[in-house]
C-alpha atoms as a PDB file:
ATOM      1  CA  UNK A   1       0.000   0.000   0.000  1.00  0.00           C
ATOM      2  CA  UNK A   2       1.241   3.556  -1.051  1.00  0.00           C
ATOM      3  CA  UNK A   3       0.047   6.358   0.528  1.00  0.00           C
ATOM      4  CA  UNK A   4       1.124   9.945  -0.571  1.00  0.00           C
ATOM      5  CA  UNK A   5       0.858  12.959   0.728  1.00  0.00           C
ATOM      6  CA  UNK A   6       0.507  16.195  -0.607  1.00  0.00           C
ATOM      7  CA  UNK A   7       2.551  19.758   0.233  1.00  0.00           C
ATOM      8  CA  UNK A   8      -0.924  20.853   2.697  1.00  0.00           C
ATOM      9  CA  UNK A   9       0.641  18.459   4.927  1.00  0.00           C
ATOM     10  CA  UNK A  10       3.794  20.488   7.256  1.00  0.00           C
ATOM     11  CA  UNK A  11       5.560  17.258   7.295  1.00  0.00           C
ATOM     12  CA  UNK A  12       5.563  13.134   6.645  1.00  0.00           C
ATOM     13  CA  UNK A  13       4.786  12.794  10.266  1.00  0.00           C
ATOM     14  CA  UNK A  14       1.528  14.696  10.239  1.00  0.00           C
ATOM     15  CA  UNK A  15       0.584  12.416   7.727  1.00  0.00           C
ATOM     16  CA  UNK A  16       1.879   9.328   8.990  1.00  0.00           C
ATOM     17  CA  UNK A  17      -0.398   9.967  12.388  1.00  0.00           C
ATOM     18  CA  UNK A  18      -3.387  10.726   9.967  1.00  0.00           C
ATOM     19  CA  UNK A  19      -3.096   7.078   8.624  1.00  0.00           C
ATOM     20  CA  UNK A  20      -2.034   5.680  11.644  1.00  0.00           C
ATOM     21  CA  UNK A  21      -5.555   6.333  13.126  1.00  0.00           C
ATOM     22  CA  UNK A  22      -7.505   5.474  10.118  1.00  0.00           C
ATOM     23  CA  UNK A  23      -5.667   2.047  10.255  1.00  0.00           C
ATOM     24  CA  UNK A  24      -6.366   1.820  13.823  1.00  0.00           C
ATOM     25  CA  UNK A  25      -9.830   2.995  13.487  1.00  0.00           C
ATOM     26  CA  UNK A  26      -9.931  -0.203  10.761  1.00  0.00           C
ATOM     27  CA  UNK A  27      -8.877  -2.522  12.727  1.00  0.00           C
ATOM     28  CA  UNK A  28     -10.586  -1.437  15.772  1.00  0.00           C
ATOM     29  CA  UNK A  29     -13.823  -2.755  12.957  1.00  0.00           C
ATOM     30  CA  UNK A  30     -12.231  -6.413  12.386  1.00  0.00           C
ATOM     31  CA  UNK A  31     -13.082  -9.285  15.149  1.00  0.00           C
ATOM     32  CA  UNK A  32     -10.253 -10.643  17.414  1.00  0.00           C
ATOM     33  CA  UNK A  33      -6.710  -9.725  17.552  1.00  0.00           C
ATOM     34  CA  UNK A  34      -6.662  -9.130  13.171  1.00  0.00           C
ATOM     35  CA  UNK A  35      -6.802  -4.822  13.750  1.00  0.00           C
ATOM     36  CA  UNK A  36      -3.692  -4.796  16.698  1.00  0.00           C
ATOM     37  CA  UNK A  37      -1.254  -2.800  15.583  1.00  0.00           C
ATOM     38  CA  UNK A  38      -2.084  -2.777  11.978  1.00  0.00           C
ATOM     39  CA  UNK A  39      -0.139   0.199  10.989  1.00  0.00           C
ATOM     40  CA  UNK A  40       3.330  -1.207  12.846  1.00  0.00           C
ATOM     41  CA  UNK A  41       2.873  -4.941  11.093  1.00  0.00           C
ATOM     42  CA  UNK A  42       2.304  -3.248   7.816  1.00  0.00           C
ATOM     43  CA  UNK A  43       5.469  -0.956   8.061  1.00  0.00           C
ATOM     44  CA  UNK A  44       7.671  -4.156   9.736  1.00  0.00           C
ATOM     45  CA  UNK A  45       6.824  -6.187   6.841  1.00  0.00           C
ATOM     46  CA  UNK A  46       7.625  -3.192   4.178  1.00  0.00           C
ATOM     47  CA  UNK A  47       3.657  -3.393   2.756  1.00  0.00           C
ATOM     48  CA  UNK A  48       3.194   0.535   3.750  1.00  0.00           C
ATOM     49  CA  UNK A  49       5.206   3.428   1.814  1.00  0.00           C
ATOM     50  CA  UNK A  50       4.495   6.913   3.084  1.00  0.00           C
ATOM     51  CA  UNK A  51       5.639   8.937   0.228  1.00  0.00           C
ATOM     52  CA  UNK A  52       5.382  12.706  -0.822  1.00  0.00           C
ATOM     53  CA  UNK A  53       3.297  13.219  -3.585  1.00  0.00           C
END
């Protein structure tokens, strides 16, 4: 998954928190343990780019 964002943004960590919680918000939706920590497995395993657009 690629997410950019755009110059609005003051830096990559502003955005990085806003998809943060809309990952956590997701998995927050899924039953069991699937949603814990969604955004840190995704980055550990290299399936998440942050990128500037």
């Amino acid at each position: 998954m690629e997410c950019y964002y755009a110059k609005r943004y003051e830096s990559e960590a502003d955005y990085t928190e806003q998809v943060d919680n809309l990952l956590t918000n997701y998995g927050n939706t899924l039953e069991g343990k699937h949603g814990e920590n969604i955004f840190n497995k995704l980055m550990l395993e290299q399936r998440l780019k942050i990128l500037p657009y």
